[in-house]
Protein backbone atom coordinates (compact mmCIF):
# COMPACT_ATOMS: atom_id res chain seq x y z
CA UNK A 1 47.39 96.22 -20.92
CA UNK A 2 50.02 98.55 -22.90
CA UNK A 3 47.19 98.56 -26.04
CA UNK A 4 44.48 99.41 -23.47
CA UNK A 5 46.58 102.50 -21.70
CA UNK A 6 47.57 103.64 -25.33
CA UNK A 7 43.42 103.04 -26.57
CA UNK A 8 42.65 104.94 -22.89
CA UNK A 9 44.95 107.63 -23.33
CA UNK A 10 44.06 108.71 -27.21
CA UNK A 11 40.43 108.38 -26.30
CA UNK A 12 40.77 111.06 -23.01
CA UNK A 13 42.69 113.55 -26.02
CA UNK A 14 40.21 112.79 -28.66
CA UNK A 15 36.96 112.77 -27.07
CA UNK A 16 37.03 115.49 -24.45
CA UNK A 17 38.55 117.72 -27.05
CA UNK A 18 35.46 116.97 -29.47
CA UNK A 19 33.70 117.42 -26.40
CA UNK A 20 34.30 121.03 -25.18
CA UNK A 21 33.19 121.92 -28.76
CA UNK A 22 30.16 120.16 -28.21
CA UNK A 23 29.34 121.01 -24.87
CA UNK A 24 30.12 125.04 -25.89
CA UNK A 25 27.28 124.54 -28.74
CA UNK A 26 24.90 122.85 -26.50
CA UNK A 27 25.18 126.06 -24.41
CA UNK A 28 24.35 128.44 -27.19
CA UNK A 29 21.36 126.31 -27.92
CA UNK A 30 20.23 127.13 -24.14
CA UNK A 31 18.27 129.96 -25.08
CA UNK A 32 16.54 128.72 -27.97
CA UNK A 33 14.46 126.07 -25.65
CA UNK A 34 14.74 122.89 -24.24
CA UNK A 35 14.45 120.90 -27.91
CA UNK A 36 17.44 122.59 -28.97
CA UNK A 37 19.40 120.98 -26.22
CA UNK A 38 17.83 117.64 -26.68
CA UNK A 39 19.40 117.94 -30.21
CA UNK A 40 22.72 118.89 -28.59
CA UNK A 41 22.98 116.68 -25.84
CA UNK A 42 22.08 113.58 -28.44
CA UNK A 43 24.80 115.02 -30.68
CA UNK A 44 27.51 114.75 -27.41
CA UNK A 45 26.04 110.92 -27.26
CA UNK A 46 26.77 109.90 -30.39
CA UNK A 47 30.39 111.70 -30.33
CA UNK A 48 30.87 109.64 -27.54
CA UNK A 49 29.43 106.32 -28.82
CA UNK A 50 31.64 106.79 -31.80
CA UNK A 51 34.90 107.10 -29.61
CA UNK A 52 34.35 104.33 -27.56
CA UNK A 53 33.60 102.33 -30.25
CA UNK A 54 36.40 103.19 -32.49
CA UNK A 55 38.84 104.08 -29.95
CA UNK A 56 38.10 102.04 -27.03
CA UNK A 57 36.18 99.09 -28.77
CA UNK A 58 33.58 99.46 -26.68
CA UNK A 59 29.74 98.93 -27.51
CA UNK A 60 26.26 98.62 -26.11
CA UNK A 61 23.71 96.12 -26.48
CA UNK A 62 20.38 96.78 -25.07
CA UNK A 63 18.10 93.26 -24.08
CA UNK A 64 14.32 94.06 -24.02
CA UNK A 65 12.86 97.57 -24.94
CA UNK A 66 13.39 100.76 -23.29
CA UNK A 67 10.31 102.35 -22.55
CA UNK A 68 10.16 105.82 -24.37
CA UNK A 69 7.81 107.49 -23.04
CA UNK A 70 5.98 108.09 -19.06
CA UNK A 71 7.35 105.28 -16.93
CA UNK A 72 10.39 105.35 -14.29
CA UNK A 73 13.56 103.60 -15.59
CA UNK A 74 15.75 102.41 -12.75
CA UNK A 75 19.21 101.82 -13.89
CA UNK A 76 22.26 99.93 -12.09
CA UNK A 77 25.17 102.65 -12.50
CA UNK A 78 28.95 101.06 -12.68
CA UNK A 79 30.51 103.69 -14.73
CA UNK A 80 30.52 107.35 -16.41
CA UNK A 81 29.85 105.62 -19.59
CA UNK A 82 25.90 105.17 -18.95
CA UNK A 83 25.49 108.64 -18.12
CA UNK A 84 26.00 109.64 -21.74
CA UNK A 85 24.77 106.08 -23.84
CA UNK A 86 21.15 107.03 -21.83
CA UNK A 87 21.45 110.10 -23.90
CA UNK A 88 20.74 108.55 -27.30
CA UNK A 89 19.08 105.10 -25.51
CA UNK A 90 16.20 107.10 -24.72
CA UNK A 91 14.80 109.77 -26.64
CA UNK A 92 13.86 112.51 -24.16
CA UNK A 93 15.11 111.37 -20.52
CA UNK A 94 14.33 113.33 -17.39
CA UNK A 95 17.73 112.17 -15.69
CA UNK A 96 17.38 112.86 -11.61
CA UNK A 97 21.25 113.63 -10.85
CA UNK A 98 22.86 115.17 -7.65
CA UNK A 99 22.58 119.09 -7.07
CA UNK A 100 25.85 119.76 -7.29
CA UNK A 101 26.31 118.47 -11.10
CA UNK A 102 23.18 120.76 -11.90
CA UNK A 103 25.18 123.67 -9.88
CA UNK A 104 28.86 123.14 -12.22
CA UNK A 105 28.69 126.65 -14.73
CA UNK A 106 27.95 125.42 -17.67
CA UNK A 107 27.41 122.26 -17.75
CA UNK A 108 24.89 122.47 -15.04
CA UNK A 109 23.04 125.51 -16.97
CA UNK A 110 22.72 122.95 -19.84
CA UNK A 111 21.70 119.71 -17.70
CA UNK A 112 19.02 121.77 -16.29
CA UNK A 113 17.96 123.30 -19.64
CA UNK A 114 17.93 119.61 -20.65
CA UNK A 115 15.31 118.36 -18.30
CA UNK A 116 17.56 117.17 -15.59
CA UNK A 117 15.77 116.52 -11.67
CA UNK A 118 18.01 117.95 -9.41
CA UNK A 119 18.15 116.26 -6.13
CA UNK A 120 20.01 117.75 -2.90
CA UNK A 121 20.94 114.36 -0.64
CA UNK A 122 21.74 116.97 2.61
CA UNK A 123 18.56 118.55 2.79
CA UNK A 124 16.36 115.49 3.23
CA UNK A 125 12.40 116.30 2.66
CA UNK A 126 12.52 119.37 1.36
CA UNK A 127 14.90 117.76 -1.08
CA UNK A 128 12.24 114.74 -2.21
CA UNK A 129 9.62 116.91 -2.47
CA UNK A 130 11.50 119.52 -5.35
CA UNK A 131 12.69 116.41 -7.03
CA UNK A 132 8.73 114.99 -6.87
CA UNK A 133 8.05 118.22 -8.14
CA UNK A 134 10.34 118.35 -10.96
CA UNK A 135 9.32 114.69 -11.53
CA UNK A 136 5.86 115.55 -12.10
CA UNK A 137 6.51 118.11 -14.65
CA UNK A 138 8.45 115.65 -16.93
CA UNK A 139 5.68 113.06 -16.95
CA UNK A 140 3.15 115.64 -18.08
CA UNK A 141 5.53 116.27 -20.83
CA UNK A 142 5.54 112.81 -21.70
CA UNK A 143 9.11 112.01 -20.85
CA UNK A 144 10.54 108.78 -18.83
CA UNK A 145 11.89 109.53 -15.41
CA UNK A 146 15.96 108.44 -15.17
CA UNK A 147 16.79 107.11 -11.78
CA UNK A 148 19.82 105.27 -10.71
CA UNK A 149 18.42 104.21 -7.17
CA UNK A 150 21.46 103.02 -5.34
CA UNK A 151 22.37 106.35 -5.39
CA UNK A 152 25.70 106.12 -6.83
CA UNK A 153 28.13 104.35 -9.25
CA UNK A 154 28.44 101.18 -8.02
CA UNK A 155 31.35 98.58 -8.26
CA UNK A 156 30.47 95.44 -9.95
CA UNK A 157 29.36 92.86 -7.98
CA UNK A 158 28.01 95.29 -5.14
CA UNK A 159 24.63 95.32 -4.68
CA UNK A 160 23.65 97.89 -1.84
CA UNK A 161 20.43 98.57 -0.32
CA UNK A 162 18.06 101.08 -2.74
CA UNK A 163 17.76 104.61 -1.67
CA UNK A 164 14.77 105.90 -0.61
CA UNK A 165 13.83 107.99 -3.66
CA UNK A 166 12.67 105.88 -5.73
CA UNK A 167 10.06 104.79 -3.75
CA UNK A 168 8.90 108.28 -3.38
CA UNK A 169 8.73 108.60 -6.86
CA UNK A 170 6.83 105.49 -7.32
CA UNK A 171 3.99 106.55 -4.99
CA UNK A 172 3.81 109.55 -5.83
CA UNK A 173 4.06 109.41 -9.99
CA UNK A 174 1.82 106.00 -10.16
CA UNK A 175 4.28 104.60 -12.79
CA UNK A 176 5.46 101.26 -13.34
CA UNK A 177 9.23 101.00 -12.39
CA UNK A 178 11.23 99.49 -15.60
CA UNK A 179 14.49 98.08 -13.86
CA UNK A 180 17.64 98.17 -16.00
CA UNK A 181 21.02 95.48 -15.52
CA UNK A 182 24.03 97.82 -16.37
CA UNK A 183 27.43 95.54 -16.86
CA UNK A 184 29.95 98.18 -17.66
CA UNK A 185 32.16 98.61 -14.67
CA UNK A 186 34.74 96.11 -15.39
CA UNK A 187 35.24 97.97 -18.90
CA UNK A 188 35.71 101.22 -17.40
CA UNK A 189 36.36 101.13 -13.92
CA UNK A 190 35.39 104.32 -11.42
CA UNK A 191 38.34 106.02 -10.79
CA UNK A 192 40.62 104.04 -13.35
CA UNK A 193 42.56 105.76 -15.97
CA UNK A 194 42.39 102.26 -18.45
CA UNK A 195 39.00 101.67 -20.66
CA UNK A 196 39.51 97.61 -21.84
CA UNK A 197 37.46 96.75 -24.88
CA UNK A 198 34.08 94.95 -25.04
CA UNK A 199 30.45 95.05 -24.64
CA UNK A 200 28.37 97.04 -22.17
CA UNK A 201 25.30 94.98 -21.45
CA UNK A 202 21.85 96.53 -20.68
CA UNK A 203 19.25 94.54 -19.45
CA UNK A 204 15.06 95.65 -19.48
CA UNK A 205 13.74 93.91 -16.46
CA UNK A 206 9.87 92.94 -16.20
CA UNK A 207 8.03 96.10 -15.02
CA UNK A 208 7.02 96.97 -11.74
CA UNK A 209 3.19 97.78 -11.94
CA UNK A 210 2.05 100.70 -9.56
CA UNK A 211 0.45 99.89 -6.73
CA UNK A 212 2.36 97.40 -4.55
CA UNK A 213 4.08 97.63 -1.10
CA UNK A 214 7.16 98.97 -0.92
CA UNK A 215 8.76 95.57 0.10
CA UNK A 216 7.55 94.06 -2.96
CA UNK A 217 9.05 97.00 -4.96
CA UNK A 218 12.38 97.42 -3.64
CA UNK A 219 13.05 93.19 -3.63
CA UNK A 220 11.62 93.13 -7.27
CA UNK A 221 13.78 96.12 -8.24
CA UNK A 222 16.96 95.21 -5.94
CA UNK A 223 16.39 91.91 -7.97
CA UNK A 224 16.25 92.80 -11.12
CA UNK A 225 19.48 95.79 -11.50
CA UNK A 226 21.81 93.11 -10.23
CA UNK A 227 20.40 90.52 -13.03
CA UNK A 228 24.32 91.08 -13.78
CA UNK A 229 25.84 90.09 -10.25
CA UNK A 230 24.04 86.74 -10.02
């Protein structure tokens, strides 16, 4: 536990410092269009790949193939450490986040330069349909839609019910769903200060074709993001 805090500690001084460097580039880059920050948001990934690896000991390893292009990829989310792997996992990812990260100065100026979907969770339909919007907009570009549908980081072994979102998005898009297994809450715990070392597990479920009732969809996909809790 000592090596851990020490590993924990160094990695917090190390990477966020590397980080506000990177994060102040990827806002210069704003201007120059949204390839630019592609370029500098993959750049942040990898920093952050690296320290986990060498800091942390902490990898991934991805089961199955990540689709790359127009499809909506539902991911379990146990940890802050997804949010930036999905960065370099996918190539282009349209990541649907809450409002408020896409409000933060800064960061939120470069998120939604990036492609983020916004999504405000207090103002109900109005909400859905701006994120279906924004949604629609990234498929046309060709890139995959990023959804965590619980809604939330998630403790291991939880398995709430789905949100409704992504079934809005799934009607509405006509996209197969491509559920993702995340294990990486138990190697960096919400809210803990300690990272332990180890390997964060990704698992490509069987798509969900378009087209099917909405019980089907949310048993398959309820199904297949806990692969890890069964």
């Amino acid at each position: 536990m000592a090596v851990a805090a020490l590993r924990s500690l160094l990695f917090l001084i190390i990477y966020y410092s590397g980080s506000v460097i990177l994060v102040l580039i990827a806002l210069a880059q704003v201007p120059r269009g949204q390839a630019k920050v592609e370029t500098a948001a993959r750049r942040w990934g990898r920093w952050h790949r690296f320290c986990a690896h060498h800091i942390l000991g902490i990898t991934s390893h991805v089961e199955g193939a990540l689709p790359q292009a127009q499809a909506i990829v539902a991911l379990k989310h146990e940890s802050h450490y997804e949010t930036i792997e999905l960065l370099i996992l996918f190539d282009r990812p349209a990541v649907v986040m809450k409002k408020q990260l896409t409000d933060m100065p800064i960061w939120g100026l470069i998120a939604k330069a990036h492609g983020a979907i916004p999504v405000d969770r207090e103002n109900g339909a109005a909400a859905l349909r701006l994120m279906l919007r924004a949604a629609k907009s990234a498929v046309k570009a060709g890139r995959p839609v990023v959804i965590y549908p619980e809604g939330t980081r998630i403790a291991p072994g939880k398995s709430p019910a789905l949100k409704p979102g992504i079934i809005g998005l799934y009607k509405v898009l006509n996209l197969p769903i491509v559920p993702v297994a995340v294990a990486s809450g138990r190697l960096v715990p919400r809210g803990g200060f300690i990272r332990f070392p180890g390997i964060v597990k990704f698992k490509v479920g069987e798509a969900i074709p378009p087209g099917l009732e909405r019980a089907e969809v949310e048993a398959r996909l309820h199904h297949a993001i806990n692969a890890f809790n069964r």
